[in-house]
PDB file of N, CA and C in Angstrom:
ATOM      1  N   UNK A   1      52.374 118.407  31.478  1.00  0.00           N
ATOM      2  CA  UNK A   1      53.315 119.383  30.964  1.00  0.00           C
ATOM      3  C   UNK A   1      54.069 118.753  29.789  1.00  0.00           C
ATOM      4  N   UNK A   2      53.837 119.518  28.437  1.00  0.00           N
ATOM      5  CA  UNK A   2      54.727 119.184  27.384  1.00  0.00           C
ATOM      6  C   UNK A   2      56.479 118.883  27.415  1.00  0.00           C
ATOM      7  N   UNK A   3      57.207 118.486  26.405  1.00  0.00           N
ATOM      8  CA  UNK A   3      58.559 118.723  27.178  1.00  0.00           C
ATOM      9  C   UNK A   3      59.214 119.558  26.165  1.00  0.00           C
ATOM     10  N   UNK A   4      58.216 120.242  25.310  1.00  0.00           N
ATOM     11  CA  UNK A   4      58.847 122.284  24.898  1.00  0.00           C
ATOM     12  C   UNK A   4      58.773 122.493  25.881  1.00  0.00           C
ATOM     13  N   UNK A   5      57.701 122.741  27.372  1.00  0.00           N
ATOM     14  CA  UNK A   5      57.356 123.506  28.331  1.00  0.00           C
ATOM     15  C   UNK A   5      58.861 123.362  28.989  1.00  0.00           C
ATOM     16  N   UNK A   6      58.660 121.897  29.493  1.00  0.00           N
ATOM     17  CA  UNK A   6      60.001 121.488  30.224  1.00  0.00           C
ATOM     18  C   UNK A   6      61.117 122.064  29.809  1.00  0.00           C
ATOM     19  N   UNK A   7      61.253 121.703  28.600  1.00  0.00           N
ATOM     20  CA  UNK A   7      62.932 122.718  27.812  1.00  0.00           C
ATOM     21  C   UNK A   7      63.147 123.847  27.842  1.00  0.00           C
ATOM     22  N   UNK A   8      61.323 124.648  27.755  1.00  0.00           N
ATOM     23  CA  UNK A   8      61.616 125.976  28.074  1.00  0.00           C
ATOM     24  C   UNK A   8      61.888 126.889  29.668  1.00  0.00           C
ATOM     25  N   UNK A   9      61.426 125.565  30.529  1.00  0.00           N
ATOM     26  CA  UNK A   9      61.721 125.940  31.811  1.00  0.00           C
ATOM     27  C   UNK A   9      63.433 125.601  31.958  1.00  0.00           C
ATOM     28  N   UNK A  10      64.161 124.536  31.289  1.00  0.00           N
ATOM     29  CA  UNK A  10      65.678 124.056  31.853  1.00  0.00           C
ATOM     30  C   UNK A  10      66.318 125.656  30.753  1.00  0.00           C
ATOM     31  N   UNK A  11      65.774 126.015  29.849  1.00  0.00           N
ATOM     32  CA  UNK A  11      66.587 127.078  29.173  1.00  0.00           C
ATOM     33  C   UNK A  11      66.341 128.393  30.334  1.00  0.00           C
ATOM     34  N   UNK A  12      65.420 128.462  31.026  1.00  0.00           N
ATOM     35  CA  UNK A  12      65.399 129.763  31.548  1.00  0.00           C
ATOM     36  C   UNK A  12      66.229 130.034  33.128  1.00  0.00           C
ATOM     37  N   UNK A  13      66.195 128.327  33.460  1.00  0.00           N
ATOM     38  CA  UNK A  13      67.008 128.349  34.923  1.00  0.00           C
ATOM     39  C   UNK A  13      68.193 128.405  34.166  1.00  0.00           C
ATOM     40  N   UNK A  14      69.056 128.050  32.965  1.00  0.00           N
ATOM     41  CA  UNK A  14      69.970 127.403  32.354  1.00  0.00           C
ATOM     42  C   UNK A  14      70.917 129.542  32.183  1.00  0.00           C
ATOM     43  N   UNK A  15      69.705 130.442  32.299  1.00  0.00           N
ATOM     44  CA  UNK A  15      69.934 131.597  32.062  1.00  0.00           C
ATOM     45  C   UNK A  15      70.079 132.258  32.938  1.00  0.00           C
ATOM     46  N   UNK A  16      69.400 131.915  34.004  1.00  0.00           N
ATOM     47  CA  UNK A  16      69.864 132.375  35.144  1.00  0.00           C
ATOM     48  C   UNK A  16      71.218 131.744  36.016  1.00  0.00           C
ATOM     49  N   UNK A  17      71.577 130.406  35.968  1.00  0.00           N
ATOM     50  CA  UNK A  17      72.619 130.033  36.339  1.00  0.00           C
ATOM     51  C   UNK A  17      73.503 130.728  35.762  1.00  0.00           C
ATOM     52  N   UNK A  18      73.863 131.346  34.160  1.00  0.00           N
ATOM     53  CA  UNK A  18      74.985 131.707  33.471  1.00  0.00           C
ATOM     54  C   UNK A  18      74.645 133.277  34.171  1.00  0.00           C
ATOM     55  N   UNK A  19      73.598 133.969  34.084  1.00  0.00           N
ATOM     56  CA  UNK A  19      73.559 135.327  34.938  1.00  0.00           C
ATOM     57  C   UNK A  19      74.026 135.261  36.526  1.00  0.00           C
ATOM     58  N   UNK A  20      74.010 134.368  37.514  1.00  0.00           N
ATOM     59  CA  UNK A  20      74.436 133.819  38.952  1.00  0.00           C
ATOM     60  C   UNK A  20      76.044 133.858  38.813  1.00  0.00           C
ATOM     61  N   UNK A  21      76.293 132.850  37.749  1.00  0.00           N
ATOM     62  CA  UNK A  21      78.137 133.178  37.552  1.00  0.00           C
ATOM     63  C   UNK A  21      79.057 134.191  37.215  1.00  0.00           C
ATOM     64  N   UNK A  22      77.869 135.000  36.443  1.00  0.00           N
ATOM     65  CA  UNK A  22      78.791 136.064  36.299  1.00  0.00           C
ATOM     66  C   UNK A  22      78.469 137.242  37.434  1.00  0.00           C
ATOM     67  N   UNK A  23      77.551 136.987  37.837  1.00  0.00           N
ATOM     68  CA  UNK A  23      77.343 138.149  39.095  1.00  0.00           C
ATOM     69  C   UNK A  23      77.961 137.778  40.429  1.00  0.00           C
ATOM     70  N   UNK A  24      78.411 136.314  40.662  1.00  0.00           N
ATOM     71  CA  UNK A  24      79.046 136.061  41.514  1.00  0.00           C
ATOM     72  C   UNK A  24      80.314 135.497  41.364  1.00  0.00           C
ATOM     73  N   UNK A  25      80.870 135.094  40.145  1.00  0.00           N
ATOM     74  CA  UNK A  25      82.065 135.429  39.766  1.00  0.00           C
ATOM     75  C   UNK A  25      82.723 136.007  38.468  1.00  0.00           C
ATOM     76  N   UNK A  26      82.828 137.379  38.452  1.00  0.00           N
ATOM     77  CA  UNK A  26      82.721 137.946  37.116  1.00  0.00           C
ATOM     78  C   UNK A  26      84.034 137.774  36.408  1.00  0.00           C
ATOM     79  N   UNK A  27      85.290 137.471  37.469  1.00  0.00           N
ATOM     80  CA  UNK A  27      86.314 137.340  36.778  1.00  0.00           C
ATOM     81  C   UNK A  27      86.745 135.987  35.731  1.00  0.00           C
ATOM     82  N   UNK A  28      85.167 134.412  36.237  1.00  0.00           N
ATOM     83  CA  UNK A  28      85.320 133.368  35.360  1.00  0.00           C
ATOM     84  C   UNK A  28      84.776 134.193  33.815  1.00  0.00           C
ATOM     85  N   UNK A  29      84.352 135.524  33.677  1.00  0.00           N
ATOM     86  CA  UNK A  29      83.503 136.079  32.178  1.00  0.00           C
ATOM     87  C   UNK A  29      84.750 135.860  31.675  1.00  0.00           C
ATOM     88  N   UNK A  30      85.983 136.632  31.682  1.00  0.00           N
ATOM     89  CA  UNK A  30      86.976 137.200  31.152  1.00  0.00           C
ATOM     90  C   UNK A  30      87.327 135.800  30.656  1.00  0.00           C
ATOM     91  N   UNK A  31      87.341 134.326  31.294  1.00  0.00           N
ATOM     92  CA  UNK A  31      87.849 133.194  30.265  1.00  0.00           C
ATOM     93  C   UNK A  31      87.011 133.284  29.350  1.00  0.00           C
ATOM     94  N   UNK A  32      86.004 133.084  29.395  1.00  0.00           N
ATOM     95  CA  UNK A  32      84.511 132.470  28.797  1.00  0.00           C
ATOM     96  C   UNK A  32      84.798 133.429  27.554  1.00  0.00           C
ATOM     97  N   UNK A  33      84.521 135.027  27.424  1.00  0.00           N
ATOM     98  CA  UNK A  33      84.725 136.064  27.033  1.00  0.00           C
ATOM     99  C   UNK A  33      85.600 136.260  26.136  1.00  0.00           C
ATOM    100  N   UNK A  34      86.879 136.335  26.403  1.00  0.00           N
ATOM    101  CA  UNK A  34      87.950 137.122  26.249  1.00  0.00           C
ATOM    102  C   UNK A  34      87.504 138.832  26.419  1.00  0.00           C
ATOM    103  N   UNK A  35      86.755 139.316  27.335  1.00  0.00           N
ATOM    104  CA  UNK A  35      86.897 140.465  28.099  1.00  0.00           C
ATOM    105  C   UNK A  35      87.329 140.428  29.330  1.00  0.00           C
ATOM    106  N   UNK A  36      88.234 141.891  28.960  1.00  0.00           N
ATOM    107  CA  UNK A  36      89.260 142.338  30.243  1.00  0.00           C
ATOM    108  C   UNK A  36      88.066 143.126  31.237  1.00  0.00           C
ATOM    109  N   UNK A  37      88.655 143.062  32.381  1.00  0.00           N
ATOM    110  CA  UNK A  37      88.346 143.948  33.428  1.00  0.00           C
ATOM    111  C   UNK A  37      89.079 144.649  34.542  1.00  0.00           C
ATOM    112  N   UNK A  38      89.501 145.523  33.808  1.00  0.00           N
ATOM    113  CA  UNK A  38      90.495 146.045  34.017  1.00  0.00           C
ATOM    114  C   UNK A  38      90.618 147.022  35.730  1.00  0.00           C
ATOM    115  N   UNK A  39      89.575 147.203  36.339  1.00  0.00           N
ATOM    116  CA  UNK A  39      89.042 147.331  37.618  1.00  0.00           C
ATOM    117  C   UNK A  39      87.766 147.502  37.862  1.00  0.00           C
ATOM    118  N   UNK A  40      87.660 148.321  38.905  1.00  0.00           N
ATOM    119  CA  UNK A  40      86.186 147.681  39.960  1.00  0.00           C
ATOM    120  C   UNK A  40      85.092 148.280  38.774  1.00  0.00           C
ATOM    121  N   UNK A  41      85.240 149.360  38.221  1.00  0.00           N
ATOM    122  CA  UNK A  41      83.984 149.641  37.293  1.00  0.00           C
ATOM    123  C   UNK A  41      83.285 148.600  36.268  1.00  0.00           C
ATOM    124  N   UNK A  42      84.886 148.070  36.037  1.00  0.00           N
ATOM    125  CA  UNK A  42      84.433 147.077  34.916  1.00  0.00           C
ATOM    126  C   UNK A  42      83.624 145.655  34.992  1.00  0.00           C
ATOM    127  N   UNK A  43      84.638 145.342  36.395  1.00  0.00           N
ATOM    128  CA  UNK A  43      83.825 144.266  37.424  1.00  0.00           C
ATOM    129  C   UNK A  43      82.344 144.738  38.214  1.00  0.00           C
ATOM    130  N   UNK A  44      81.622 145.515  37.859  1.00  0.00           N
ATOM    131  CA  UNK A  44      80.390 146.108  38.400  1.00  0.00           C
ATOM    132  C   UNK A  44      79.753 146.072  36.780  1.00  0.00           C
ATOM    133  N   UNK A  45      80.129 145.906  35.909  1.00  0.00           N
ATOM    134  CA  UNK A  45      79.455 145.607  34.885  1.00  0.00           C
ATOM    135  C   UNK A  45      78.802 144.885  34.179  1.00  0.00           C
ATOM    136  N   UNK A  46      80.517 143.718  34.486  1.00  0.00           N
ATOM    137  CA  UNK A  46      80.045 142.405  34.081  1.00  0.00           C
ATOM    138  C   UNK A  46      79.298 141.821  35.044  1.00  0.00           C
ATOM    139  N   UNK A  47      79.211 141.860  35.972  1.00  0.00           N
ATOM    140  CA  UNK A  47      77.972 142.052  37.359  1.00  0.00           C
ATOM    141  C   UNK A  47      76.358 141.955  36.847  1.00  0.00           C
ATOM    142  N   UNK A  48      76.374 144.019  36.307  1.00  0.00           N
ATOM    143  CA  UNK A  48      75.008 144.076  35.956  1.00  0.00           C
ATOM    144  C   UNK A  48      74.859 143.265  34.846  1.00  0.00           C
ATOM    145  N   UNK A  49      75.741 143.576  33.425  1.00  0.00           N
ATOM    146  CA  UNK A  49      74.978 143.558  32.458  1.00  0.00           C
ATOM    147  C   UNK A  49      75.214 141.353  31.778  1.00  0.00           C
ATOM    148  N   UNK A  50      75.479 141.144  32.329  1.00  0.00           N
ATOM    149  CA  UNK A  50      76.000 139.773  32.570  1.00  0.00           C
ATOM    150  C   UNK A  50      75.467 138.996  33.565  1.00  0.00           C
ATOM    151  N   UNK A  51      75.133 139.707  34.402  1.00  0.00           N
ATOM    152  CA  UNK A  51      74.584 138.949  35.511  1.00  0.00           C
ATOM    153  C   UNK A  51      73.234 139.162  36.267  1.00  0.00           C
ATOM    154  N   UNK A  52      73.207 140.179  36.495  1.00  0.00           N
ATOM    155  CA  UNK A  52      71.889 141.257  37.075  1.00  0.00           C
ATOM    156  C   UNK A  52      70.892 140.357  35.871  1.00  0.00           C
ATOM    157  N   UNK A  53      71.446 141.284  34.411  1.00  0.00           N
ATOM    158  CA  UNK A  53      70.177 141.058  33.212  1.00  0.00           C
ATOM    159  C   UNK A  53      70.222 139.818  32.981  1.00  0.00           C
ATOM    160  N   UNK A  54      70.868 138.649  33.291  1.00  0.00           N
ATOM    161  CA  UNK A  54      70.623 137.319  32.892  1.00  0.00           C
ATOM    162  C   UNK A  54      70.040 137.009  33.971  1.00  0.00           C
ATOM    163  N   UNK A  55      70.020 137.357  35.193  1.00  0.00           N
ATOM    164  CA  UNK A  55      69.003 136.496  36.160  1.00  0.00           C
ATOM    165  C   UNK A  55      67.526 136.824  36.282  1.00  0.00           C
ATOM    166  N   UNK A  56      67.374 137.986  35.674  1.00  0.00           N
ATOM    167  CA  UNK A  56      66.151 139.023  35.906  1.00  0.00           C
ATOM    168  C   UNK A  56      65.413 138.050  34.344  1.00  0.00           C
ATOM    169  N   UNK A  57      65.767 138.293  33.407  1.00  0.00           N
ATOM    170  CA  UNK A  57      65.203 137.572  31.860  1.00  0.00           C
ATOM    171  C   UNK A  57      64.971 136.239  32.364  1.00  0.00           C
ATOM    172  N   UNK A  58      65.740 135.675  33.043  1.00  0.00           N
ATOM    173  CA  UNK A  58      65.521 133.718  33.083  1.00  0.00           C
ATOM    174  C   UNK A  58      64.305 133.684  34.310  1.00  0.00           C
ATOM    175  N   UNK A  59      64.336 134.477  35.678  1.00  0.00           N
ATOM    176  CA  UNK A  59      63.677 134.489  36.409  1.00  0.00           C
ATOM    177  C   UNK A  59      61.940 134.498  36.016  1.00  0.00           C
ATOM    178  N   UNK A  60      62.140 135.869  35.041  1.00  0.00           N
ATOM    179  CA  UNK A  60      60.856 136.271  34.738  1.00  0.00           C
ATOM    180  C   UNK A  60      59.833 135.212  34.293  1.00  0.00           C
ATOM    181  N   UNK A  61      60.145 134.734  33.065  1.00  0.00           N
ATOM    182  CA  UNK A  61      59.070 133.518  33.193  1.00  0.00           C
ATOM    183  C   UNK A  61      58.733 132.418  33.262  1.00  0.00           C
ATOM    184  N   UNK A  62      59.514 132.563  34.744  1.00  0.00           N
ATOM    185  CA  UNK A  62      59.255 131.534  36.104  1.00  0.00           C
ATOM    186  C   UNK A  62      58.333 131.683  37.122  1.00  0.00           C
ATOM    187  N   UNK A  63      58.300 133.361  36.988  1.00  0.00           N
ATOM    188  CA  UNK A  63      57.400 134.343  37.877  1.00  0.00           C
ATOM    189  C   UNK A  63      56.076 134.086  36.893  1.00  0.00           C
ATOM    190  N   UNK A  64      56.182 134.377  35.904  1.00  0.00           N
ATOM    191  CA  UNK A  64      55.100 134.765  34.955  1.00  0.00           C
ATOM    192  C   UNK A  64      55.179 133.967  33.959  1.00  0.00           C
ATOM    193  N   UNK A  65      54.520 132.346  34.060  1.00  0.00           N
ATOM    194  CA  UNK A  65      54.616 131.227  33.087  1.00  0.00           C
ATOM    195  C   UNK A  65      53.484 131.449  32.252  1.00  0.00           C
ATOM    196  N   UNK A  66      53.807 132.623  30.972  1.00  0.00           N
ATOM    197  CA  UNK A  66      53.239 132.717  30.212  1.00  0.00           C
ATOM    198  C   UNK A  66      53.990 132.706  28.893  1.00  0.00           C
ATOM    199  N   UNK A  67      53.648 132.677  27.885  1.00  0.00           N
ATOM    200  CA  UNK A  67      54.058 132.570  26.791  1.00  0.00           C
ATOM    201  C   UNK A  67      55.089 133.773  26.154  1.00  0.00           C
ATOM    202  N   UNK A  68      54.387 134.751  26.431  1.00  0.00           N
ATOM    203  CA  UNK A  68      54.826 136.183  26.048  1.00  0.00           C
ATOM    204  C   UNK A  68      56.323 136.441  26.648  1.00  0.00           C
ATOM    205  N   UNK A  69      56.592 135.862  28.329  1.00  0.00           N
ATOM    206  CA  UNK A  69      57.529 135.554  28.988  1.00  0.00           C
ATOM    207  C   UNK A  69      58.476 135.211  28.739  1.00  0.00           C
ATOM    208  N   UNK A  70      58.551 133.962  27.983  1.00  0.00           N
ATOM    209  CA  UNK A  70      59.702 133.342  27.343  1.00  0.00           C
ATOM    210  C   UNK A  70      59.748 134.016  25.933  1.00  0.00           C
ATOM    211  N   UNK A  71      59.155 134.425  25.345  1.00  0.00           N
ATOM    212  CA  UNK A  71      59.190 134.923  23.984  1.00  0.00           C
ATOM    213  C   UNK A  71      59.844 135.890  24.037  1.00  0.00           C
ATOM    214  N   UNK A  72      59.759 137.185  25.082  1.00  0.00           N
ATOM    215  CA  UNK A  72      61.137 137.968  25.542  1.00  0.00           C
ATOM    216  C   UNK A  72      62.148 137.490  25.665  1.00  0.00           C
ATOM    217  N   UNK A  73      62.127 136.561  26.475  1.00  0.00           N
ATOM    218  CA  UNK A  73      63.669 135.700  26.406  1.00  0.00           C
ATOM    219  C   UNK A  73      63.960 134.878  25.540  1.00  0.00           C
ATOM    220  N   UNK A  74      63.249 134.384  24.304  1.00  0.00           N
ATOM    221  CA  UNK A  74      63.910 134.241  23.213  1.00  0.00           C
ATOM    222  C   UNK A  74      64.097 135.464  22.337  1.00  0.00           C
ATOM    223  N   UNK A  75      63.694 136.483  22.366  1.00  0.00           N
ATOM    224  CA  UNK A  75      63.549 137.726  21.663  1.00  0.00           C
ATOM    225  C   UNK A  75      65.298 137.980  21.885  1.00  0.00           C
ATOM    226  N   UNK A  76      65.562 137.843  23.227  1.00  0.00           N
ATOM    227  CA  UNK A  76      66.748 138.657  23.910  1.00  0.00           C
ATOM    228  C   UNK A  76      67.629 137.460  22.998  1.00  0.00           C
ATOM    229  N   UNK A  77      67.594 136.149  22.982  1.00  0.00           N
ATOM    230  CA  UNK A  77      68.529 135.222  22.559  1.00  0.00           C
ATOM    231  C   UNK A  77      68.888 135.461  21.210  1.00  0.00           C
ATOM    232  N   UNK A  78      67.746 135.804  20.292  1.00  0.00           N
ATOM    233  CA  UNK A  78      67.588 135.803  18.837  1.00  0.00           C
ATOM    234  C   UNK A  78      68.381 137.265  18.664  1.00  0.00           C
ATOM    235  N   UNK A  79      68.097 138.482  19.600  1.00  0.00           N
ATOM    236  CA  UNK A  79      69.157 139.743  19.117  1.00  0.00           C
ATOM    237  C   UNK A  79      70.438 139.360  19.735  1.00  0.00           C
ATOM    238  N   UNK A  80      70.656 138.787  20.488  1.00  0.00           N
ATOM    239  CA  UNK A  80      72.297 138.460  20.549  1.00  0.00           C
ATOM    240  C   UNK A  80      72.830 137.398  19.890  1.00  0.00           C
ATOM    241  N   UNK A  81      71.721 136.393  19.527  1.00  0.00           N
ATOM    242  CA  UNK A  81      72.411 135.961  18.549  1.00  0.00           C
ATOM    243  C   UNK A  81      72.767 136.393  17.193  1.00  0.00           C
ATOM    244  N   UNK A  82      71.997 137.026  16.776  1.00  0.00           N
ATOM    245  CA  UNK A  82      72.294 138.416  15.340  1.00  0.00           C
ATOM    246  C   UNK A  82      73.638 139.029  15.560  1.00  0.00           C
ATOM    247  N   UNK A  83      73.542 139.480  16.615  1.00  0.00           N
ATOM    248  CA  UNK A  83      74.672 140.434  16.818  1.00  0.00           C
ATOM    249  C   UNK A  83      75.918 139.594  16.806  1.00  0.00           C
ATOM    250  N   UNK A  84      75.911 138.601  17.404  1.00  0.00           N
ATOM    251  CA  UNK A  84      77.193 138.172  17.691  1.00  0.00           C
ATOM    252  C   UNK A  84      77.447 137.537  16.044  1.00  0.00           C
ATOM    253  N   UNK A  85      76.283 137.245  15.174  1.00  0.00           N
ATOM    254  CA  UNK A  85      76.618 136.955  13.526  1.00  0.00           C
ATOM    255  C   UNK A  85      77.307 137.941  13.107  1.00  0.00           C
ATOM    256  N   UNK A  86      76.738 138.903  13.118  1.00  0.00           N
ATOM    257  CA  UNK A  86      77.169 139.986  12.805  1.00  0.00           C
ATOM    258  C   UNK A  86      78.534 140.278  13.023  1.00  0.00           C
ATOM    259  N   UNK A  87      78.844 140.009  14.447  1.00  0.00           N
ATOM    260  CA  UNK A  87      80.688 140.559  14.378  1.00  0.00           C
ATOM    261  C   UNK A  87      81.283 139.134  13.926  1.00  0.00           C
ATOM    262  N   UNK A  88      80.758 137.877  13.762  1.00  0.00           N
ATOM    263  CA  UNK A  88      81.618 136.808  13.357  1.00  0.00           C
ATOM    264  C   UNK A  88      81.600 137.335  12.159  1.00  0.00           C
ATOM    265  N   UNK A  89      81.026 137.909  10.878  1.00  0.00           N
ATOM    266  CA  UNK A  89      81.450 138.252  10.089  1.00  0.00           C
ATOM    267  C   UNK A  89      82.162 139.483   9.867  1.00  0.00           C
ATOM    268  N   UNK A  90      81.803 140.667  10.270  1.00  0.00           N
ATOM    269  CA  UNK A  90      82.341 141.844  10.296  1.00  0.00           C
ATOM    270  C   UNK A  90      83.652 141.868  10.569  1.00  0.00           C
ATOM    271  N   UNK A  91      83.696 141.015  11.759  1.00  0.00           N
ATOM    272  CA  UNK A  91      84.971 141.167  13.038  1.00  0.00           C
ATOM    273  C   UNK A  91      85.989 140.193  12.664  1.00  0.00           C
ATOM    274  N   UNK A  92      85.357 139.572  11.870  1.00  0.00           N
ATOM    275  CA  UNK A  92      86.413 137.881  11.510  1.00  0.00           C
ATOM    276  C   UNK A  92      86.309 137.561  12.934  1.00  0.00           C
ATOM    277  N   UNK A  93      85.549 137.478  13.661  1.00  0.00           N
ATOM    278  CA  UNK A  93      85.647 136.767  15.298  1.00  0.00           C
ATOM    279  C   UNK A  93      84.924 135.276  14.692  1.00  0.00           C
ATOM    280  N   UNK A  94      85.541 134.532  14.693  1.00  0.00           N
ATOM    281  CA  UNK A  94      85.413 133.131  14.364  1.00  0.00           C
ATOM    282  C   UNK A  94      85.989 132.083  15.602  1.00  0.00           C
ATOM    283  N   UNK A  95      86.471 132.777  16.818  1.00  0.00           N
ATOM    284  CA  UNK A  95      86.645 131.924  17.899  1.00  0.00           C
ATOM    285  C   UNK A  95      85.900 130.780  18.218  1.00  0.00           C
ATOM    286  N   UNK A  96      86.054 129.320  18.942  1.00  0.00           N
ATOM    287  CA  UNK A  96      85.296 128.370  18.677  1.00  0.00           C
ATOM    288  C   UNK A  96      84.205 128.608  19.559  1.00  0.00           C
ATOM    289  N   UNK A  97      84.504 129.359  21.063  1.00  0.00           N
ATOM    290  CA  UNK A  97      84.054 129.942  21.686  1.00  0.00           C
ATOM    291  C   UNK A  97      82.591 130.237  21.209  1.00  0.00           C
ATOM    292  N   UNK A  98      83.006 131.535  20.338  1.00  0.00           N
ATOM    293  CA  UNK A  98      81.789 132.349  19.665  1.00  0.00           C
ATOM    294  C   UNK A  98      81.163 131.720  18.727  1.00  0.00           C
ATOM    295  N   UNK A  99      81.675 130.955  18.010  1.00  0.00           N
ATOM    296  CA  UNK A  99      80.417 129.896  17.498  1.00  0.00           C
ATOM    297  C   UNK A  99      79.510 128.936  18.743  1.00  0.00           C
ATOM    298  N   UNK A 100      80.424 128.747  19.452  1.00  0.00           N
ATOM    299  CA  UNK A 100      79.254 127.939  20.570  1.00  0.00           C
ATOM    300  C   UNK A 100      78.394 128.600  20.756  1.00  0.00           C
ATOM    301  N   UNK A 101      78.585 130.043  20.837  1.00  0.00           N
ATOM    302  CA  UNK A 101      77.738 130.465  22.041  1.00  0.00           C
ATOM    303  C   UNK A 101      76.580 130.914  20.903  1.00  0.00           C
ATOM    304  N   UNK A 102      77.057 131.425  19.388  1.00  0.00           N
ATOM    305  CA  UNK A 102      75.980 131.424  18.772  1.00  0.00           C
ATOM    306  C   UNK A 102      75.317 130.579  18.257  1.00  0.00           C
ATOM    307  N   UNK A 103      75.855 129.507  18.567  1.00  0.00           N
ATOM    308  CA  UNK A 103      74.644 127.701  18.222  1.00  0.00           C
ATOM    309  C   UNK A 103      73.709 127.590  19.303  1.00  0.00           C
ATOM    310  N   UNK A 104      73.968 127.985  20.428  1.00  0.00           N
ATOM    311  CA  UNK A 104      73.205 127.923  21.736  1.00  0.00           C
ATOM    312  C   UNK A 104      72.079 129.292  21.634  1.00  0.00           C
ATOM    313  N   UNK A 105      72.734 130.458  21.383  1.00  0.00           N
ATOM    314  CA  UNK A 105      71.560 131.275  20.747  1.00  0.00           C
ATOM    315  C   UNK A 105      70.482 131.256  20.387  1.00  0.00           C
ATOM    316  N   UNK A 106      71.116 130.645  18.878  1.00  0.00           N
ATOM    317  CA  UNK A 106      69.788 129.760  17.875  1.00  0.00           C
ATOM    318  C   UNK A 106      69.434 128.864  18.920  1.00  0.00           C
ATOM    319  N   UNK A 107      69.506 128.334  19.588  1.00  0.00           N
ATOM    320  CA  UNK A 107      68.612 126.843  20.133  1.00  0.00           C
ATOM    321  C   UNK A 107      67.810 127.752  20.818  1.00  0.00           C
ATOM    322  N   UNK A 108      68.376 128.307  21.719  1.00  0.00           N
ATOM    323  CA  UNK A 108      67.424 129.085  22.948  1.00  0.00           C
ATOM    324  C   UNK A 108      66.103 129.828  22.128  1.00  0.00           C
ATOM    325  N   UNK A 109      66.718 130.491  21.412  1.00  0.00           N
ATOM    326  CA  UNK A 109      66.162 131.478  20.645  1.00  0.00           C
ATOM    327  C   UNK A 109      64.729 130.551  20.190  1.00  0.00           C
ATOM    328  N   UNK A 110      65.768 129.427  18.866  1.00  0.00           N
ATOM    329  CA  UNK A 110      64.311 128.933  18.609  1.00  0.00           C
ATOM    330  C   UNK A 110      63.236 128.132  19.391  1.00  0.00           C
ATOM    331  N   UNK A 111      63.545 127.591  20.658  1.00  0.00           N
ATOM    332  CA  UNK A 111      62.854 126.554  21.150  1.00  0.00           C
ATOM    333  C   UNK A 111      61.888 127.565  21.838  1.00  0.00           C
ATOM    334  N   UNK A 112      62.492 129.161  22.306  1.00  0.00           N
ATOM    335  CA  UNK A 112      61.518 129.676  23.581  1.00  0.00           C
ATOM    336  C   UNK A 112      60.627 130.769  22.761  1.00  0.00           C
ATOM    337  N   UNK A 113      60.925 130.596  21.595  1.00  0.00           N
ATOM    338  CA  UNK A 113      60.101 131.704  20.418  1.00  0.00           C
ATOM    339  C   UNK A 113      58.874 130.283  20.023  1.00  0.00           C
ATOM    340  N   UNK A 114      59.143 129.323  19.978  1.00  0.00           N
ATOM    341  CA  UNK A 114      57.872 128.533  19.493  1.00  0.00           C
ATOM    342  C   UNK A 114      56.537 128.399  20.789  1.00  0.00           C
TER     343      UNK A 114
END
């Protein structure tokens, strides 16, 4: 086993652990974040869409160690990482936060797209 393979296996458990935390504790999002949750709807959100969809993307190709597998899940890394460019400029969101998380993007992005 190569150690892209390897990296691409620690990025996909690495996605499901961050989907596990927020589905089992959604109120640590709101530091991480700076989103409110303001009650139970909101906390059923950051649930699914935070947690549900990050364990289901990292799981998958673990289930299905194929190429195409992770290439979705860099697909998913590479549009949130856009997006979140996108409001660092739009939004002036320049938090140090949100640059981390879009340096980690790009990494994910590029290592599980090759």
């Amino acid at each position: 086993m190569s150690i892209l393979s390897i990296v691409k296996i620690v990025f996909a458990i690495a996605t499901i652990a961050v989907g596990l935390l927020a589905f089992v504790r959604p109120a640590s999002v709101t530091r991480l974040t700076g989103l409110v949750m303001p009650g139970p709807r909101a906390v059923s959100e950051v649930r699914a869409s935070l947690g549900g969809l990050f364990i289901g993307l990292g799981v998958a190709p673990l289930i299905y160690p194929i190429p195409a597998a992770y290439h979705v899940l860099g697909l998913g890394y590479a549009a949130a990482g856009a997006a979140r460019l996108f409001s660092i400029i739009v939004d002036k969101s320049t938090e140090r936060t949100n640059l981390i998380f879009l340096a980690s993007e790009i990494v994910f992005a590029v290592v599980l797209l090759l």
